[in-house]
N, C-alpha and C. Protein backbone atom coordinates (compact mmCIF):
# COMPACT_ATOMS: atom_id res chain seq x y z
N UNK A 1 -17.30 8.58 -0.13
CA UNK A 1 -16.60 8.50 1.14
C UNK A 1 -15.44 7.49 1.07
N UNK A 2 -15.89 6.28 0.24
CA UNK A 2 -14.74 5.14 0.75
C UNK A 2 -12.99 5.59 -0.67
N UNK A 3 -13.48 7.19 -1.59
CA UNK A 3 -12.65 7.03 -2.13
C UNK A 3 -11.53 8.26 -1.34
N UNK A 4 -12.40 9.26 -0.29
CA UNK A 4 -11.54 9.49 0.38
C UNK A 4 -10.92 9.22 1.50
N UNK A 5 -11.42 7.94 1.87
CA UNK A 5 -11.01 7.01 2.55
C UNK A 5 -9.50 6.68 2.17
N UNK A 6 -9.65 5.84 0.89
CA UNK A 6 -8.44 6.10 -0.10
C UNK A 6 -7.39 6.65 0.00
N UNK A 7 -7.54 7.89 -0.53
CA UNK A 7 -6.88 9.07 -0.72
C UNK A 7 -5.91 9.49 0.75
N UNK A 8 -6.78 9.37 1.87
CA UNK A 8 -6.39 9.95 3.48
C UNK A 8 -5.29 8.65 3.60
N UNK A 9 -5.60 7.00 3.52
CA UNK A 9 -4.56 6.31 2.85
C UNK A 9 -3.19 6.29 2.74
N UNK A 10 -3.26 6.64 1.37
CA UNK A 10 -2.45 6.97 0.33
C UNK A 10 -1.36 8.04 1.19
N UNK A 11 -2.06 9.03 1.47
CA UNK A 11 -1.57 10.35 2.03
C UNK A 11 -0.48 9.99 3.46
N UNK A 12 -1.18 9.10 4.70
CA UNK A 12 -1.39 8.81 5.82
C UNK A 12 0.25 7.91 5.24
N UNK A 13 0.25 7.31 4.26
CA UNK A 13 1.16 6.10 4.22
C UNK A 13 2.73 6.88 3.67
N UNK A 14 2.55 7.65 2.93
CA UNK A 14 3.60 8.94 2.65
C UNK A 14 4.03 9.84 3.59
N UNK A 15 3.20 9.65 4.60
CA UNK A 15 3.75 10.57 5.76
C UNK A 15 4.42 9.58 7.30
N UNK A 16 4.17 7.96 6.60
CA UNK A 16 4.46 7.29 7.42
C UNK A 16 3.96 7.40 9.23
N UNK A 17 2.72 7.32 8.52
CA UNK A 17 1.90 7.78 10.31
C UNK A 17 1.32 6.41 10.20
N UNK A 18 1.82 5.43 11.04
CA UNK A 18 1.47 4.25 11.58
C UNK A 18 -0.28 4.18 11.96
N UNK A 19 -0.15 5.01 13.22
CA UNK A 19 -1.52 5.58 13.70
C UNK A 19 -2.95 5.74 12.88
N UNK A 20 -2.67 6.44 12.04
CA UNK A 20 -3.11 7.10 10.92
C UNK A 20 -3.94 5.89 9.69
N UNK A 21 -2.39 5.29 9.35
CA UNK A 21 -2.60 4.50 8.71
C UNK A 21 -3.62 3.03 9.02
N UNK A 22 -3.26 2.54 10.12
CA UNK A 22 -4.21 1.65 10.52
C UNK A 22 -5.64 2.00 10.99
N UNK A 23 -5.70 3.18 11.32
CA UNK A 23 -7.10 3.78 11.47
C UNK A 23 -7.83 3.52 10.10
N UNK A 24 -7.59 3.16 9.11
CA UNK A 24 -8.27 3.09 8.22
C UNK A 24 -8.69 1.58 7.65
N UNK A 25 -8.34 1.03 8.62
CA UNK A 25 -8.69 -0.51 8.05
C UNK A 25 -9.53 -1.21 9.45
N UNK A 26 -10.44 -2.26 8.73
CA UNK A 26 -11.02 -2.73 10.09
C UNK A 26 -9.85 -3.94 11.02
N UNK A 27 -10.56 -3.79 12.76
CA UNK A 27 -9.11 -4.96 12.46
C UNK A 27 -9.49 -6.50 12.15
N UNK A 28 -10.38 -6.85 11.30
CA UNK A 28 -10.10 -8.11 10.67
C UNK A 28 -9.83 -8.14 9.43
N UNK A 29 -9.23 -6.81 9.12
CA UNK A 29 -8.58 -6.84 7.58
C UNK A 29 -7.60 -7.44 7.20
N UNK A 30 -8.02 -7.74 5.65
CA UNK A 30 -7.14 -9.01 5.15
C UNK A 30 -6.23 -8.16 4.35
N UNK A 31 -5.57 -9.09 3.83
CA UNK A 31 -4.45 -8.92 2.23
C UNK A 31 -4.33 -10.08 1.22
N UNK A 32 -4.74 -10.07 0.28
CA UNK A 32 -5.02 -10.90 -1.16
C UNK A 32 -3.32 -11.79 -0.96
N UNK A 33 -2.95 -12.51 -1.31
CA UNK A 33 -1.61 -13.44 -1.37
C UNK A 33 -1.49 -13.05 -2.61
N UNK A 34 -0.44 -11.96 -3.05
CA UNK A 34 0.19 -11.52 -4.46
C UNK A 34 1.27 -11.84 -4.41
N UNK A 35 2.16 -12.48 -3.72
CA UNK A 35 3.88 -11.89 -3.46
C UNK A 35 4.20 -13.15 -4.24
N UNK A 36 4.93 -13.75 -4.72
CA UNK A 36 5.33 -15.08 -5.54
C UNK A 36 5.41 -16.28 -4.76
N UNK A 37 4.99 -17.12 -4.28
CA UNK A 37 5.20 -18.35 -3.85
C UNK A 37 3.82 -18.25 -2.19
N UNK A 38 3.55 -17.03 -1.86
CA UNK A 38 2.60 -17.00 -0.97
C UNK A 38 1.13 -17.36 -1.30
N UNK A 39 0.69 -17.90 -0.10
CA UNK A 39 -0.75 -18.87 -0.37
C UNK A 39 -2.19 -18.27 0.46
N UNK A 40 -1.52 -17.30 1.68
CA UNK A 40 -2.32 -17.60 2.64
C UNK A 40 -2.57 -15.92 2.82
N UNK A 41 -3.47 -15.53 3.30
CA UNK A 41 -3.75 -14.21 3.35
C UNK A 41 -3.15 -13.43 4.22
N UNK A 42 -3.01 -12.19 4.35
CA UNK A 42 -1.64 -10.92 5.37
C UNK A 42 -2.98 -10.61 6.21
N UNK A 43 -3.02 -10.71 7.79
CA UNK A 43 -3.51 -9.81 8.85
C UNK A 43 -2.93 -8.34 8.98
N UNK A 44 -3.85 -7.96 9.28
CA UNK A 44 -3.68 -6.17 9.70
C UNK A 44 -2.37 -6.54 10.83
N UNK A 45 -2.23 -7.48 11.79
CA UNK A 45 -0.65 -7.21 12.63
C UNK A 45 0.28 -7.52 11.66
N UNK A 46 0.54 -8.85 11.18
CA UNK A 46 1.46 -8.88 9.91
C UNK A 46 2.02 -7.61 9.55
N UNK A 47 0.91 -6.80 8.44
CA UNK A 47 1.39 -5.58 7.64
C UNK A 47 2.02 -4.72 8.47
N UNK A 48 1.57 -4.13 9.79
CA UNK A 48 2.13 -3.25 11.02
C UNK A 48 3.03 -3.68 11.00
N UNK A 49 3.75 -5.12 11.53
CA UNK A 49 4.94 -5.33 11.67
C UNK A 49 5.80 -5.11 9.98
N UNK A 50 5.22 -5.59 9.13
CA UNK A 50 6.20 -4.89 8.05
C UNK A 50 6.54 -3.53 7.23
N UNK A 51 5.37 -2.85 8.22
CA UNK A 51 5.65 -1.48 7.56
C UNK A 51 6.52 -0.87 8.49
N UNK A 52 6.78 -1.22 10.15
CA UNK A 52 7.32 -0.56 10.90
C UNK A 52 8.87 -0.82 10.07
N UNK A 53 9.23 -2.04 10.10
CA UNK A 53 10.41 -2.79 9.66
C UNK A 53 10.92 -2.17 8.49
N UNK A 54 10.21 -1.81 7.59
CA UNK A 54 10.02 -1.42 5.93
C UNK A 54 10.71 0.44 6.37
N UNK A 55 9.63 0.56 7.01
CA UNK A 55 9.93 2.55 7.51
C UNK A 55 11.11 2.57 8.19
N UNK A 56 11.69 1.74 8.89
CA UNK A 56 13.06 1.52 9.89
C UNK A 56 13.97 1.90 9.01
N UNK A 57 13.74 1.42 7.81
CA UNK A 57 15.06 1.13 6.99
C UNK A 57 15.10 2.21 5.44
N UNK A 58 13.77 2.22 5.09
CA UNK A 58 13.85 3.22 3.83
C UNK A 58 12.34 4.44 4.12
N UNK A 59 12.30 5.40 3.25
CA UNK A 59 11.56 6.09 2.92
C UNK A 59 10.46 6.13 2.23
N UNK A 60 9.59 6.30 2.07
CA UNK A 60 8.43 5.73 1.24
C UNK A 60 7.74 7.29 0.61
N UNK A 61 8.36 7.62 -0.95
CA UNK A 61 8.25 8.96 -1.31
C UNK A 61 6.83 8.48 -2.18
N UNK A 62 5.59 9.31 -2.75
CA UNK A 62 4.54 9.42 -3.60
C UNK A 62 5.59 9.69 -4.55
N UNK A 63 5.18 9.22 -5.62
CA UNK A 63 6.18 9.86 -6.83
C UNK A 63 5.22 9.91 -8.37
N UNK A 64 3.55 10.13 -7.77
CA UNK A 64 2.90 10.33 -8.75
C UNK A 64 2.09 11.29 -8.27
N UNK A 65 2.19 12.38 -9.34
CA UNK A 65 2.00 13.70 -8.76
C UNK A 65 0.72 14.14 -8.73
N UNK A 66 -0.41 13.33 -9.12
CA UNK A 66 -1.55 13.16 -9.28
C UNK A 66 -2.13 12.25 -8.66
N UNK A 67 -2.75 11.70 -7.42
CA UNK A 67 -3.34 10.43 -7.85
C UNK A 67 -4.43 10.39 -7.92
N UNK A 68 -4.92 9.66 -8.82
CA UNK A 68 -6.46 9.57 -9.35
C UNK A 68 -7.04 8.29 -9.06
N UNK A 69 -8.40 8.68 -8.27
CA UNK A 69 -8.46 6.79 -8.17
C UNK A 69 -9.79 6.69 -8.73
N UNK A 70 -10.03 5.55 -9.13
CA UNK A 70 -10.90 4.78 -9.84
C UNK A 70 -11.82 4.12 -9.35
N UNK A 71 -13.37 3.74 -9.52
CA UNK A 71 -14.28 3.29 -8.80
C UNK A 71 -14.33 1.58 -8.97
N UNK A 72 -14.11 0.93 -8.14
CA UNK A 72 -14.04 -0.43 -8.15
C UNK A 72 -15.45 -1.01 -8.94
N UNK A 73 -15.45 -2.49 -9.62
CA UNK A 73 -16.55 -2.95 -10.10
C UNK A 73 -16.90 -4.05 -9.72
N UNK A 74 -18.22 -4.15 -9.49
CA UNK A 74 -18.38 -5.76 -9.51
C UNK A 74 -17.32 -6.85 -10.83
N UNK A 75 -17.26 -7.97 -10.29
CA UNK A 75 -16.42 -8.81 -11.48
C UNK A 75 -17.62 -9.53 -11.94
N UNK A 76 -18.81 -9.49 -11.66
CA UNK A 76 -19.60 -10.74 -12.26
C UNK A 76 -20.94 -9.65 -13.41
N UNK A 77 -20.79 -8.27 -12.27
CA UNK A 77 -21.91 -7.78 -12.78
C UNK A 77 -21.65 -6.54 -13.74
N UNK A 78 -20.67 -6.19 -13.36
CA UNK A 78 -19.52 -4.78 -13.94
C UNK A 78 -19.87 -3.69 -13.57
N UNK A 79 -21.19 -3.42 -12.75
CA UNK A 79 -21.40 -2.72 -11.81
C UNK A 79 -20.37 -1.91 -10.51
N UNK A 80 -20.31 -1.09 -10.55
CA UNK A 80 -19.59 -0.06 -9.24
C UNK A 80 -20.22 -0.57 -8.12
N UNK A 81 -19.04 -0.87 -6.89
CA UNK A 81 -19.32 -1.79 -6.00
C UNK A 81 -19.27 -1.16 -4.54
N UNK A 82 -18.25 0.21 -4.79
CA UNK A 82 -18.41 0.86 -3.86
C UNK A 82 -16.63 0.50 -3.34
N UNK A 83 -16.09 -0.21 -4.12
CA UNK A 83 -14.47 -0.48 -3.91
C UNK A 83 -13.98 0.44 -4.63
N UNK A 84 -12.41 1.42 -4.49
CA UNK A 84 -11.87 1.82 -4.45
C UNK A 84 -10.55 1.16 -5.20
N UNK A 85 -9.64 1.54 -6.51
CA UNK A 85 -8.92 1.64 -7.12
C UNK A 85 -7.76 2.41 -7.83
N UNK A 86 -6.21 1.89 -7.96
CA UNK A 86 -5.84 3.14 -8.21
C UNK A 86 -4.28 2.30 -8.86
N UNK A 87 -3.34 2.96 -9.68
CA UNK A 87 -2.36 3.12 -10.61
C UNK A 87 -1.61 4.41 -9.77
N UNK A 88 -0.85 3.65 -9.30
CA UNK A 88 0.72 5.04 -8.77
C UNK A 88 1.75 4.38 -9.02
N UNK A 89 2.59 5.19 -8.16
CA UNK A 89 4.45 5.05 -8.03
C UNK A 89 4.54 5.58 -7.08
N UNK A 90 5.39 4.24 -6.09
CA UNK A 90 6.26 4.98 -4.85
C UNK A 90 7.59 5.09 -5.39
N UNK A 91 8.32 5.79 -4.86
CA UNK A 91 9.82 5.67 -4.42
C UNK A 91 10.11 5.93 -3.48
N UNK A 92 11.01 4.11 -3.31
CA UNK A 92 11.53 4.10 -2.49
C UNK A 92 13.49 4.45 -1.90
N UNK A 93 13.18 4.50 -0.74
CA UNK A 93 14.81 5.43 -0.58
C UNK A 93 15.00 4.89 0.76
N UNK A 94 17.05 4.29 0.10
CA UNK A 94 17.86 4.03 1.26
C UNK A 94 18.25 4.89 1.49
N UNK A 95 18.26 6.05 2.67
CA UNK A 95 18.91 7.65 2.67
C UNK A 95 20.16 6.92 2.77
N UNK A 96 20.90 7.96 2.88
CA UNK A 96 22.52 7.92 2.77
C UNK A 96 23.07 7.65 4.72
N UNK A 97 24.29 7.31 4.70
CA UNK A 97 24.41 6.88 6.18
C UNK A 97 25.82 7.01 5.81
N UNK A 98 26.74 7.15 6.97
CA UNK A 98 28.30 7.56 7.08
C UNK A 98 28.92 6.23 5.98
N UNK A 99 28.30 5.33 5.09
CA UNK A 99 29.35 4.05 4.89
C UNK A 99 28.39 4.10 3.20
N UNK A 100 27.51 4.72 3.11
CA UNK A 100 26.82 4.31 1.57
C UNK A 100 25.84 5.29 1.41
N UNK A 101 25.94 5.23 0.48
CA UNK A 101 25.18 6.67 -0.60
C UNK A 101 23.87 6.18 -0.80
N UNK A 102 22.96 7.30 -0.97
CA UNK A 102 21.59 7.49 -0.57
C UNK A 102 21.18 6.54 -2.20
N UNK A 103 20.00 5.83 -2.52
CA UNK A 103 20.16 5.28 -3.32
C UNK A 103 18.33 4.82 -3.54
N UNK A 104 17.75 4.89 -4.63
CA UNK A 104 16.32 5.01 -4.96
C UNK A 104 15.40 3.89 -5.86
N UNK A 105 14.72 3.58 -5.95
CA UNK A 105 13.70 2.77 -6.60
C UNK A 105 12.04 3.42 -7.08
N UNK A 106 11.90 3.29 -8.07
CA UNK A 106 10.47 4.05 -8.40
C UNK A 106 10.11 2.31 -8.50
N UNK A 107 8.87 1.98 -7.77
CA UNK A 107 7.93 0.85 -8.42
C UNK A 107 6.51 1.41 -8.25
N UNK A 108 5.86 0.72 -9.46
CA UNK A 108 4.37 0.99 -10.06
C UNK A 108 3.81 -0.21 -9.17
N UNK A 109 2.70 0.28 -8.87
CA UNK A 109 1.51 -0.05 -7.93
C UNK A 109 0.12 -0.11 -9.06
N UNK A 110 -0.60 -1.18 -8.85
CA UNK A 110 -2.31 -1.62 -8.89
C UNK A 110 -2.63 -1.90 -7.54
N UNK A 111 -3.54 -0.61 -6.63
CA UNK A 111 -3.98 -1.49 -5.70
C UNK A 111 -5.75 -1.24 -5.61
N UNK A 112 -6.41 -1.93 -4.88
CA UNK A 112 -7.55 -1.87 -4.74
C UNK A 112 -8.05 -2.35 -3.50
N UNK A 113 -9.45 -1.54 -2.54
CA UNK A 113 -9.27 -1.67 -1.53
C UNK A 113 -10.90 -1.51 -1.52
N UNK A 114 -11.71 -2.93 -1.06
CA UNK A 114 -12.75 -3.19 -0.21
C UNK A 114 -13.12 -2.48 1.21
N UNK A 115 -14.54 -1.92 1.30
CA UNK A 115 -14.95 -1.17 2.47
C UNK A 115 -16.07 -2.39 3.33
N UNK A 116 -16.07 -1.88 4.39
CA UNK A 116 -17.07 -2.90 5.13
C UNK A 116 -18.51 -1.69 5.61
N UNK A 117 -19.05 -2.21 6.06
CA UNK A 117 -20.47 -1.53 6.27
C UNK A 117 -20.22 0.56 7.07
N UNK A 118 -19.20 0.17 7.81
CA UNK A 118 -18.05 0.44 8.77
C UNK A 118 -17.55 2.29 7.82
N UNK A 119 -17.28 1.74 6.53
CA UNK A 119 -16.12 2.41 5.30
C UNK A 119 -15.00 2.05 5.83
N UNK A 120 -14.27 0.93 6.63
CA UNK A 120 -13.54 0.33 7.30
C UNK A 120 -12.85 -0.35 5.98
N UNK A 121 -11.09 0.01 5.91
CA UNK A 121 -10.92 -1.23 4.62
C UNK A 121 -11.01 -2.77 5.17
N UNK A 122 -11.44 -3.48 4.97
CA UNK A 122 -11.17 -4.89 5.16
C UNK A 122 -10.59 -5.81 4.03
N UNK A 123 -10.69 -5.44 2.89
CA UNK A 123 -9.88 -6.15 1.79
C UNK A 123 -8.85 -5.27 0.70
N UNK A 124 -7.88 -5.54 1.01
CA UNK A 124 -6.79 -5.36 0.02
C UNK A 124 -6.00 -6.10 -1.02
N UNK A 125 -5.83 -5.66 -2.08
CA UNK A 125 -5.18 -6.18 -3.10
C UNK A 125 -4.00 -5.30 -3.87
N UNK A 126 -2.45 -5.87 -3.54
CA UNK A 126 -1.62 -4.75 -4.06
C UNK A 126 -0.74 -5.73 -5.09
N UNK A 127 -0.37 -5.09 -5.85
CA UNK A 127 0.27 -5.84 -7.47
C UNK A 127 1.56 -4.77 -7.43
N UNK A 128 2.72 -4.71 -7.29
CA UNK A 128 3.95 -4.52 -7.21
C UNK A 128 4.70 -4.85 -6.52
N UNK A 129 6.07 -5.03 -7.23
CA UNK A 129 6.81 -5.97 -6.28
C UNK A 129 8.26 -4.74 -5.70
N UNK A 130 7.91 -4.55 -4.32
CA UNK A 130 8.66 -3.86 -3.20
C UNK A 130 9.55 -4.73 -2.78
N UNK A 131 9.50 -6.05 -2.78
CA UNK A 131 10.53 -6.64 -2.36
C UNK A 131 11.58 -6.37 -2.82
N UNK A 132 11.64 -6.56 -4.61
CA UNK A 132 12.56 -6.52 -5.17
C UNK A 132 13.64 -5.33 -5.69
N UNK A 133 12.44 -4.22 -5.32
CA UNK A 133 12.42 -2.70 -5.32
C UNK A 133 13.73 -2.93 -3.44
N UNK A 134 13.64 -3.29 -2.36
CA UNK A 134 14.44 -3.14 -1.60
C UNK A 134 15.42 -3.91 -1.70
N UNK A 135 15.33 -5.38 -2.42
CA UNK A 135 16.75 -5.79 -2.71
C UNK A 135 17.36 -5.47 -3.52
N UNK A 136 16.88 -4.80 -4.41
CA UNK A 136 17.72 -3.91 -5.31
C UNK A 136 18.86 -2.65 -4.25
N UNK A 137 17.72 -2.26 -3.69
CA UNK A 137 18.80 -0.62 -2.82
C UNK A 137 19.61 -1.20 -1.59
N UNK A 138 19.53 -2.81 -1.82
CA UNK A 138 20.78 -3.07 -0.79
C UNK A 138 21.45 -3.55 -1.24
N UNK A 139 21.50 -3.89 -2.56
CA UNK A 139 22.73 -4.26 -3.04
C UNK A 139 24.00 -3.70 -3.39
């Protein structure tokens, strides 16, 4: 269940359904501090506000034509934990507008995503850097 949890995700976030998308997390879900110089963990409002902001401005294409996800493990025991794992590619896209040409970014993704009793995500962990993927397409 929690890997098509996943998957609906994955799917939900490519189709840019806000709605959708947060339906799948509990709301005291966290986010791991991956981004370079950050310390402190991302709330479920946080991410809303940056995906609305993020979708305002570019496109968010699947650009792996497969995705396959992987069964999370314990780290102590190496045991399957019931977490959810996975290896993609978005691309991302500044469409084109009357003053600048439509313009693209492929970045690779590690993410992995904790369920609560719920199948609610409450923990996330994402390893690619989108930032740099959008300051790139505004330059």
């Amino acid at each position: 269940q929690n890997s098509a949890t996943a998957m609906a995700l994955i799917q939900d976030f490519d189709n840019e359904d806000l709605a959708a998308v947060t339906a799948h997390f509990a709301d005291s879900a966290r986010w791991r501090p991956t981004k370079f110089g950050q310390t402190d963990t991302v709330s479920l409002a946080t991410k809303v506000e940056k995906w609305e902001a993020s979708w305002a401005q570019y496109d968010f294409n699947l650009a792996t034509e497969e995705v396959r996800l992987l069964p999370g493990v314990n780290a102590e025991t190496q045991k399957a934990d019931g977490s959810v794992r996975v290896y993609f590619d978005w691309e991302l896209v500044r469409p084109e507008t009357d003053s600048t040409d439509r313009k693209s970014v492929v970045v690779s993704y590690y993410e992995s995503w904790e369920f609560d009793a719920a199948g609610k995500i409450w923990w996330t962990q994402i390893y690619g850097d989108a930032t740099a993927a959008m300051a790139a397409l505004n330059q």
